[in-house]
N, C-alpha and C. Protein backbone atom coordinates (compact mmCIF):
# COMPACT_ATOMS: atom_id res chain seq x y z
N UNK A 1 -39.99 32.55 -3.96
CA UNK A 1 -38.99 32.04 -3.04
C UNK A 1 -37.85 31.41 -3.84
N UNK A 2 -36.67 31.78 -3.33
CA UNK A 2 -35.25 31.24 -4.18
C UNK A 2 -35.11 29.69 -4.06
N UNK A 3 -34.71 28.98 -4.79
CA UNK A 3 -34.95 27.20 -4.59
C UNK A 3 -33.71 26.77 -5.12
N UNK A 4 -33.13 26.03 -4.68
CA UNK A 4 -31.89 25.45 -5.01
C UNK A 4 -32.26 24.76 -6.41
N UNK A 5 -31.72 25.10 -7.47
CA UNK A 5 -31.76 24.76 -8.95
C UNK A 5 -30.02 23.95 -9.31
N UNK A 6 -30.48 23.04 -11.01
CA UNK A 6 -28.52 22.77 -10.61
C UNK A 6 -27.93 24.16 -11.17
N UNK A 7 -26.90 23.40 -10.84
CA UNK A 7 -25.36 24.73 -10.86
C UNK A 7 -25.51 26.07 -9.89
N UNK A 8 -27.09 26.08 -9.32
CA UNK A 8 -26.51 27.12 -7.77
C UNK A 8 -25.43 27.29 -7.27
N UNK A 9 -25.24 28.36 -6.72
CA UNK A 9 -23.74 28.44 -5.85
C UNK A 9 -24.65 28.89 -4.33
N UNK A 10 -24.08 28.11 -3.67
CA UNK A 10 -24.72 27.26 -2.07
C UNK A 10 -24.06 27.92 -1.11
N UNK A 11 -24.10 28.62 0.15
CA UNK A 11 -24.12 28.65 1.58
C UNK A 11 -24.54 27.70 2.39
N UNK A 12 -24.24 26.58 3.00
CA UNK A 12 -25.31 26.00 4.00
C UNK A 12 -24.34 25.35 4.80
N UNK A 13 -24.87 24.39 5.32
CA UNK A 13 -24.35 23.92 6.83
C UNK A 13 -24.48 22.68 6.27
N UNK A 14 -24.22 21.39 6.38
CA UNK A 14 -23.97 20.03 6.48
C UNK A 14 -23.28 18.92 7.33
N UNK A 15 -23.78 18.12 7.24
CA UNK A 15 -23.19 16.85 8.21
C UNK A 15 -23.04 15.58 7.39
N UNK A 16 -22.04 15.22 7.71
CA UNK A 16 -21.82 13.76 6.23
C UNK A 16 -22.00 12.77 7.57
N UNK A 17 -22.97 11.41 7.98
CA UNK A 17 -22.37 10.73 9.20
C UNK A 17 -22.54 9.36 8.74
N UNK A 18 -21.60 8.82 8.62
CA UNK A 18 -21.20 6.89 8.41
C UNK A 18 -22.23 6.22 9.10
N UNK A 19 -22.29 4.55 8.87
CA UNK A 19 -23.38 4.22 8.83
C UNK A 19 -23.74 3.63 10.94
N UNK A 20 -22.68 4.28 11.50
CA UNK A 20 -22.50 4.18 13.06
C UNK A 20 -23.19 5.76 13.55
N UNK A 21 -23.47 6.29 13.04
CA UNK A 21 -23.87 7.66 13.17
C UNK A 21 -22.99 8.92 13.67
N UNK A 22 -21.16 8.43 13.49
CA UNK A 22 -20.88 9.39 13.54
C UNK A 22 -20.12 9.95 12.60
N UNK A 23 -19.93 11.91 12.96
CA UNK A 23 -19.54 12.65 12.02
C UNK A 23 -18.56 12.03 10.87
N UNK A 24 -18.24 12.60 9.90
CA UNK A 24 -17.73 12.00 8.89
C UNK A 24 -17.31 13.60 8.48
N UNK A 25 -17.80 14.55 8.28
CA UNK A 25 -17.49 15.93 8.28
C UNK A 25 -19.08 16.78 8.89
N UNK A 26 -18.73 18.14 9.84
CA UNK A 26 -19.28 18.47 10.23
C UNK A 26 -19.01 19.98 10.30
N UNK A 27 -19.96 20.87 9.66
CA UNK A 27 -19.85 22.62 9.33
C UNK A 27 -20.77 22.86 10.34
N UNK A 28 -21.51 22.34 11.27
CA UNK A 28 -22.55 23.41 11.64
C UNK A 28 -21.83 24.19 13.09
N UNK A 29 -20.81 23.55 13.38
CA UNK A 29 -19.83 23.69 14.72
C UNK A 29 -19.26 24.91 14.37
N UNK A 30 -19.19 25.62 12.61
CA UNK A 30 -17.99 26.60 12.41
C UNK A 30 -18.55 27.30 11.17
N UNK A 31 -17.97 27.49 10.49
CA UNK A 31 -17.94 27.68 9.24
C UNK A 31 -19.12 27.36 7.99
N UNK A 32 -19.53 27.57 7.48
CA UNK A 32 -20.65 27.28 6.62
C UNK A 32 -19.57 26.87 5.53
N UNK A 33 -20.04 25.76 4.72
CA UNK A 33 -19.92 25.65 3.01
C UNK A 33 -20.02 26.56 2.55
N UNK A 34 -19.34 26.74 1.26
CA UNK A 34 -19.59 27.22 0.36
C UNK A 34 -19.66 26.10 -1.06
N UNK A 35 -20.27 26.21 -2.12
CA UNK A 35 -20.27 25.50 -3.18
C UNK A 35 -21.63 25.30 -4.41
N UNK A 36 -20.75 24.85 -5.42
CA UNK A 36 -21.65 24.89 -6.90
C UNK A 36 -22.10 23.88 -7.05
N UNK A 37 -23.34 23.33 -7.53
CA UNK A 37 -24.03 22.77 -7.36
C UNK A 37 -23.50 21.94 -8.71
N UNK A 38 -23.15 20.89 -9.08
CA UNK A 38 -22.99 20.09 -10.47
C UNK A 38 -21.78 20.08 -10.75
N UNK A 39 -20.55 20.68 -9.84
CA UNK A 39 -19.07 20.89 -10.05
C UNK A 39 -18.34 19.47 -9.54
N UNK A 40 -19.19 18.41 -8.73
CA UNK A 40 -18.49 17.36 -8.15
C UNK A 40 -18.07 17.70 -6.50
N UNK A 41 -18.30 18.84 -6.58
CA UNK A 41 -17.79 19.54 -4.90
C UNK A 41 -19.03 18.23 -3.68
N UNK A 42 -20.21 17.68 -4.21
CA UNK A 42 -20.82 16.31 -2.95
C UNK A 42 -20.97 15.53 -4.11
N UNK A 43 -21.26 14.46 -3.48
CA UNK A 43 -21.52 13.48 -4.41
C UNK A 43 -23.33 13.32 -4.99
N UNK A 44 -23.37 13.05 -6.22
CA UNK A 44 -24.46 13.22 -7.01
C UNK A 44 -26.08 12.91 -6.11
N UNK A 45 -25.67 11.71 -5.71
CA UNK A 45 -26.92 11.79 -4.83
C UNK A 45 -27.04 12.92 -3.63
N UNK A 46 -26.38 13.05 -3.10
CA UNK A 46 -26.66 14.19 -2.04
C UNK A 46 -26.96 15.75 -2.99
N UNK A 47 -26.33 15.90 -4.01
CA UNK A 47 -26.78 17.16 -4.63
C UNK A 47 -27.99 17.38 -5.22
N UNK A 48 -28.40 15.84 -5.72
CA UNK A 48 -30.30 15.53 -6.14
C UNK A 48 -31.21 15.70 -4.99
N UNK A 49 -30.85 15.56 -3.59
CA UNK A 49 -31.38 15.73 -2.70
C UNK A 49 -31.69 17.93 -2.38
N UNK A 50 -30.44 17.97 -2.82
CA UNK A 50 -30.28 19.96 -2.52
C UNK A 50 -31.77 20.36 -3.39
N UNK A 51 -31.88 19.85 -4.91
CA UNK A 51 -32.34 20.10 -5.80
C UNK A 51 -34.20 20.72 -5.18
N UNK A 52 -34.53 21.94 -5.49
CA UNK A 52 -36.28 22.38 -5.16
C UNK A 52 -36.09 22.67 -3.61
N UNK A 53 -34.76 22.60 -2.79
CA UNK A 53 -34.80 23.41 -1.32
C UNK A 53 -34.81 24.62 -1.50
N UNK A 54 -35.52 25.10 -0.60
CA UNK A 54 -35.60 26.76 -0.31
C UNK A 54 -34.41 27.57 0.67
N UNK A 55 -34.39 28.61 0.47
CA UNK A 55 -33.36 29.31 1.39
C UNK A 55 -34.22 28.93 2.94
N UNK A 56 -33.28 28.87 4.02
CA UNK A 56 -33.62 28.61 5.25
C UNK A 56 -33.93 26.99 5.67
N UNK A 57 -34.25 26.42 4.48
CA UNK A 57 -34.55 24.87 4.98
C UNK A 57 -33.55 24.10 5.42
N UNK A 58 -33.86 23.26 6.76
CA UNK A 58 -33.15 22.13 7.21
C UNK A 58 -33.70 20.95 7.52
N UNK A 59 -33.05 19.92 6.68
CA UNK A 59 -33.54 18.61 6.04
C UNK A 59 -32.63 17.50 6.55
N UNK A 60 -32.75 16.52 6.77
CA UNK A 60 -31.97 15.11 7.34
C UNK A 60 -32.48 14.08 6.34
N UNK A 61 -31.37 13.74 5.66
CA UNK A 61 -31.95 12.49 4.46
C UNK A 61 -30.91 11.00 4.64
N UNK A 62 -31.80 9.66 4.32
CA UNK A 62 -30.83 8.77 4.61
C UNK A 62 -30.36 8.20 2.91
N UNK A 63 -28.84 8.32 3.12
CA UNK A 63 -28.79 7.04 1.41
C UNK A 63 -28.46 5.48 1.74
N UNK A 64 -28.78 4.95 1.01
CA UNK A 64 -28.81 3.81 0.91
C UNK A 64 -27.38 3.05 0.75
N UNK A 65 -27.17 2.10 1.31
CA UNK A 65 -25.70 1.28 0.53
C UNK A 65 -25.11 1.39 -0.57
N UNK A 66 -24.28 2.21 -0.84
CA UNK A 66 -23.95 2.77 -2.07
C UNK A 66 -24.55 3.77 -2.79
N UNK A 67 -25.19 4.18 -2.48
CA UNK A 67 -26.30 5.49 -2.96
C UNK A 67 -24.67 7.16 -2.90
N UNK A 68 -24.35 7.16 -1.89
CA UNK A 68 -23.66 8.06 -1.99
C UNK A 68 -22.22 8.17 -2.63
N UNK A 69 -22.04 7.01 -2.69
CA UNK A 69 -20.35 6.87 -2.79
C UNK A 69 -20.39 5.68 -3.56
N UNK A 70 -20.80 4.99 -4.55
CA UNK A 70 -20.92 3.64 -5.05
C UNK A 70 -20.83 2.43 -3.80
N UNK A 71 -21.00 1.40 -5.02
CA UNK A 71 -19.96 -0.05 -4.18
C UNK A 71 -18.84 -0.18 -3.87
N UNK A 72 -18.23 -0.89 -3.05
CA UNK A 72 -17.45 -1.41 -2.42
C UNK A 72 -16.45 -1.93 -4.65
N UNK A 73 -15.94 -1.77 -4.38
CA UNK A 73 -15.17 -2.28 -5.85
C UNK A 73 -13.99 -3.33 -5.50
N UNK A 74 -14.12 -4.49 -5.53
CA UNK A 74 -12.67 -5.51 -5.34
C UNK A 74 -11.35 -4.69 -6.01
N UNK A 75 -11.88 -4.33 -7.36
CA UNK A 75 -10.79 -3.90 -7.93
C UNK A 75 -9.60 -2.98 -7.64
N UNK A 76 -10.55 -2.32 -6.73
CA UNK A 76 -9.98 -0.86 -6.02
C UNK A 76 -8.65 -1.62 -5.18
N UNK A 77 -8.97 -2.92 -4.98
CA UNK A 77 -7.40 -3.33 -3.77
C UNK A 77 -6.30 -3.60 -4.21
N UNK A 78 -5.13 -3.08 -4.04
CA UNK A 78 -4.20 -3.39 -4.91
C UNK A 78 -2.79 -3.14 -4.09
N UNK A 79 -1.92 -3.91 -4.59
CA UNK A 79 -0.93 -4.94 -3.86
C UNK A 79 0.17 -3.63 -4.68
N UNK A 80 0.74 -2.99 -3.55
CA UNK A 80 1.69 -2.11 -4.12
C UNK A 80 3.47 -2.72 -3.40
N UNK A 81 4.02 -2.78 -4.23
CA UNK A 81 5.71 -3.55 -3.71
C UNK A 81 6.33 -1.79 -2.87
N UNK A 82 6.63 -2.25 -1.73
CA UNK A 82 7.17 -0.90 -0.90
C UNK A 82 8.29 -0.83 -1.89
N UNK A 83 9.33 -1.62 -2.75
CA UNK A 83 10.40 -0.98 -3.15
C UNK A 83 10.12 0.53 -3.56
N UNK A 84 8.74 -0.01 -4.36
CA UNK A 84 7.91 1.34 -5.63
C UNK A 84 7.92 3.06 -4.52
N UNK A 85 7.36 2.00 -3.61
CA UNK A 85 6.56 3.23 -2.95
C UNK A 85 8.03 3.96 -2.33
N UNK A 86 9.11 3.34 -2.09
CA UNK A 86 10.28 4.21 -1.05
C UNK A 86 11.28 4.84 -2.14
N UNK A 87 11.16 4.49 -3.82
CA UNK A 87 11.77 4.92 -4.99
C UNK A 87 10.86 6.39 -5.17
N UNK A 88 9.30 5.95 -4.96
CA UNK A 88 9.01 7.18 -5.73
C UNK A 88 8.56 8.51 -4.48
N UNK A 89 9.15 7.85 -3.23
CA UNK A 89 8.97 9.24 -2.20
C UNK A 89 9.81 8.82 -1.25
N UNK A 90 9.40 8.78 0.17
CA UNK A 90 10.32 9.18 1.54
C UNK A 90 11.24 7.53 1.35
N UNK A 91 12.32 7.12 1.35
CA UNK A 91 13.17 5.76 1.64
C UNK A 91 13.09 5.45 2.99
N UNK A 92 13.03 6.38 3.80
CA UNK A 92 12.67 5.92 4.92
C UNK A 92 11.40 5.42 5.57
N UNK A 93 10.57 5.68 5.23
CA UNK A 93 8.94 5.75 5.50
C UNK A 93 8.49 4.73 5.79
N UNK A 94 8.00 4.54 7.16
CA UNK A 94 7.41 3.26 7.55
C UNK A 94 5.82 3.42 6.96
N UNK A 95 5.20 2.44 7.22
CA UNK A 95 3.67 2.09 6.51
C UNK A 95 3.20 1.49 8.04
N UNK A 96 2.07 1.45 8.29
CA UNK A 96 0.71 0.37 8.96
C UNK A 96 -0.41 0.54 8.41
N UNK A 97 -0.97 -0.45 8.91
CA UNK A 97 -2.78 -0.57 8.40
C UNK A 97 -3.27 0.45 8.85
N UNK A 98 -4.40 1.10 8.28
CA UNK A 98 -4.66 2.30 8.46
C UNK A 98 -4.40 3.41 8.11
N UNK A 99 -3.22 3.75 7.56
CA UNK A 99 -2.03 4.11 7.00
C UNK A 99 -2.63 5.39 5.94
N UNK A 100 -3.00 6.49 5.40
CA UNK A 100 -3.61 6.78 4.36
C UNK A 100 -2.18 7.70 3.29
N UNK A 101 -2.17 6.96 2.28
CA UNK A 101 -0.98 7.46 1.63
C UNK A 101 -1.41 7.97 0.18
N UNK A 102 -1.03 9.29 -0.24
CA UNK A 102 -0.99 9.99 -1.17
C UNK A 102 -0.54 9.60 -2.41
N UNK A 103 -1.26 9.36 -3.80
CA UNK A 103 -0.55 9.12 -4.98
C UNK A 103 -0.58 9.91 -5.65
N UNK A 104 0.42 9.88 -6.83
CA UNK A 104 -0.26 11.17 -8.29
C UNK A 104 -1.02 10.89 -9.58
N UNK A 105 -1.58 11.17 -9.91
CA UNK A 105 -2.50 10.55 -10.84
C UNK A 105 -1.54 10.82 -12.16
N UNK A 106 -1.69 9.74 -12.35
CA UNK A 106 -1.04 9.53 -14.41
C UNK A 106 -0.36 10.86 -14.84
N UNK A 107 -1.05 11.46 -14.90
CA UNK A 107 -0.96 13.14 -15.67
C UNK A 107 -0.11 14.07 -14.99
N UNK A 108 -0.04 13.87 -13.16
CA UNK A 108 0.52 14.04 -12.29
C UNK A 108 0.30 15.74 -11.60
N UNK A 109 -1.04 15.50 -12.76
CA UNK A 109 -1.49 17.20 -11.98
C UNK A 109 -2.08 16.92 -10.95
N UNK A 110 -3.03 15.44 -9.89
CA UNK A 110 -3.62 15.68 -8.96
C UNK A 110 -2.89 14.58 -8.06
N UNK A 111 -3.76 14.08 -7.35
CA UNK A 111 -3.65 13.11 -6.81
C UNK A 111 -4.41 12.47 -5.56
N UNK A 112 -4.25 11.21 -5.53
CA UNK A 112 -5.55 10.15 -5.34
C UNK A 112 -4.80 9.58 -3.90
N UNK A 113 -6.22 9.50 -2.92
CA UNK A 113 -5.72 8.30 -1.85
C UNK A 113 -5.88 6.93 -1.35
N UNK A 114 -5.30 6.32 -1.30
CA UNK A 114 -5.28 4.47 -0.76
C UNK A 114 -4.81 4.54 0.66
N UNK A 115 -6.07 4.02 1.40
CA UNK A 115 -5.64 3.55 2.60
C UNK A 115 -4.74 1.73 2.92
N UNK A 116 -3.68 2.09 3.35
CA UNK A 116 -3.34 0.68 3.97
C UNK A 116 -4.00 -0.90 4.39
N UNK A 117 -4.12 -1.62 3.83
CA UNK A 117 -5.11 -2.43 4.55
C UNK A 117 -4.48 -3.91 5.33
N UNK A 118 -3.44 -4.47 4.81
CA UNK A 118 -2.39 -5.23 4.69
C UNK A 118 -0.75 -4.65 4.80
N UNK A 119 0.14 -5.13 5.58
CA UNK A 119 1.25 -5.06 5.12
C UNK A 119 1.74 -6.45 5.28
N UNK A 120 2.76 -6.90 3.83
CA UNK A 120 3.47 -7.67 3.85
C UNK A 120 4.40 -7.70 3.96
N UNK A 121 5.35 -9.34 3.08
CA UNK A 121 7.05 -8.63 3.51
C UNK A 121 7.23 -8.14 1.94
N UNK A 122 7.79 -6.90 2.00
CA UNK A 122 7.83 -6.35 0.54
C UNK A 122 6.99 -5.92 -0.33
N UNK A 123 5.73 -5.96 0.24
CA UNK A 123 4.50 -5.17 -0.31
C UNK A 123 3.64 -4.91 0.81
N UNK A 124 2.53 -3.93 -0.03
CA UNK A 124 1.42 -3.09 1.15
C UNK A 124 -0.03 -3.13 -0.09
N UNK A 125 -1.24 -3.53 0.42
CA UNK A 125 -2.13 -3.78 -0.10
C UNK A 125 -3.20 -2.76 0.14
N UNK A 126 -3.18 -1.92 -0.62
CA UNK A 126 -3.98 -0.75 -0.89
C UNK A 126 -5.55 -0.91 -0.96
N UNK A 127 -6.20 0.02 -0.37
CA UNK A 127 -8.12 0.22 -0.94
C UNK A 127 -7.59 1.72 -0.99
N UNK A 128 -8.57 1.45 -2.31
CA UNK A 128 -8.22 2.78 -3.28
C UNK A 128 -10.09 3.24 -3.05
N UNK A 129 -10.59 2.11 -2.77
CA UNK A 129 -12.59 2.63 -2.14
C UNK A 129 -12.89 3.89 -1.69
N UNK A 130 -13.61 4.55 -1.55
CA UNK A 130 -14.00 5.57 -1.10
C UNK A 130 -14.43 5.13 0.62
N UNK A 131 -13.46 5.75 1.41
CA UNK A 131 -14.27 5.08 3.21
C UNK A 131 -15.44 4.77 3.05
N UNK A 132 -16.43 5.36 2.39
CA UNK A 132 -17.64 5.11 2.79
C UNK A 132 -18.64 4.59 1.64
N UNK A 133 -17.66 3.75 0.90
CA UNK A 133 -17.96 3.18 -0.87
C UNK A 133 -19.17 2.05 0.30
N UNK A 134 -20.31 1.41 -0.48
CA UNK A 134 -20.89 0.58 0.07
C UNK A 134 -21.65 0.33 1.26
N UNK A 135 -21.67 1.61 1.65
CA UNK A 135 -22.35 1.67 2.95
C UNK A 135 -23.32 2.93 3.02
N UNK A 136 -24.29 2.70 4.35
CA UNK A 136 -25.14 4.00 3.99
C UNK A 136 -24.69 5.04 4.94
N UNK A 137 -25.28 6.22 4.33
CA UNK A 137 -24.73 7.42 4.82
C UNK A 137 -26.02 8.46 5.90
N UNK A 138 -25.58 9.23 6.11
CA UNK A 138 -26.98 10.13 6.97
C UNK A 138 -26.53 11.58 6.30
N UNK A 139 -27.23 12.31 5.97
CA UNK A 139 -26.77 14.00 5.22
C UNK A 139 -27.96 14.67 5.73
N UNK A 140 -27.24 15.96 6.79
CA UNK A 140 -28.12 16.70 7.23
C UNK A 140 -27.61 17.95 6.68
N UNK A 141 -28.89 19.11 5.89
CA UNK A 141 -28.18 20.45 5.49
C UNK A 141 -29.23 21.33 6.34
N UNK A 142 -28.77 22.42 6.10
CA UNK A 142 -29.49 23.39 6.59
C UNK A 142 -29.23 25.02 5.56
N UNK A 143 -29.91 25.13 4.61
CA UNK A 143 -29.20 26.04 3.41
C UNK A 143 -29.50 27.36 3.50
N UNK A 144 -28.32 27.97 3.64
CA UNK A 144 -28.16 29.79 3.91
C UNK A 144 -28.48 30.76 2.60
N UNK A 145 -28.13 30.51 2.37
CA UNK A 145 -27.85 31.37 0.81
C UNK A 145 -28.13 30.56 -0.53
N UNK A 146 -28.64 31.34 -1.63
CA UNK A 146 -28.96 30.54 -2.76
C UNK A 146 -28.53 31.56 -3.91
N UNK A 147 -27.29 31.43 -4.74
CA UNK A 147 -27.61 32.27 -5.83
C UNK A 147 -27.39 31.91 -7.32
């Protein structure tokens, strides 16, 4: 029987759901995944979980507070001056809490997101956290294909 090993390349179905139980992303409504197993495409604990499944299995696993996505990081919050932000894109662009705004990373080949958490007068106070840094998660798969 074929068993999910690392670096497989994956077919399956999944459900990511926050620690309220709802969806967070959801394939079984459409579309199947596709993905390589050790490429960064889920996060490490959920891919240790794939690890010795068989083709056809469907599994519901819980992680723990930070198990999927680390801690909560203080560091991650950070106090950005709107001058910065209306120099280096839209001048017009309003902000609110909630807000999820696009950066470029150093190198400026990718780029990273900070949600809004604060606005002041003349600055906006960023979490750069992962939504679901510090909290537990629910991961349901159901795996199609194994090769």
């Amino acid at each position: 029987m074929n068993t999910i090993q690392e670096g497989s390349f994956l077919t399956l179905h999944y459900r990511l759901s926050g620690p309220d139980g709802a969806d967070v992303v959801n394939t079984f409504g459409g579309q199947p995944a596709t993905l390589s197993l050790g490429t960064g495409q889920l996060a490490p604990a959920m891919e240790l979980r794939l690890i010795g499944l068989p083709e056809g299995a469907h599994e519901r696993f819980s992680l723990a507070e930070g198990e999927a996505f680390g801690d909560r990081n203080p560091q991650l919050l950070q106090r950005v001056r709107l001058s910065l932000l209306h120099e280096l894109g839209d001048r017009d662009a309003r902000y609110g809490v909630g807000d999820v705004v696009q950066f470029p990373t150093p190198d400026g080949a990718g780029q990273y997101a900070g949600v809004v958490r604060e606005v002041g007068d003349g600055w906006l106070l960023f979490d750069f956290n992962h939504p679901l840094a510090g909290q537990p998660v629910g991961f349901e798969v159901r795996v199609i294909g194994i090769l």
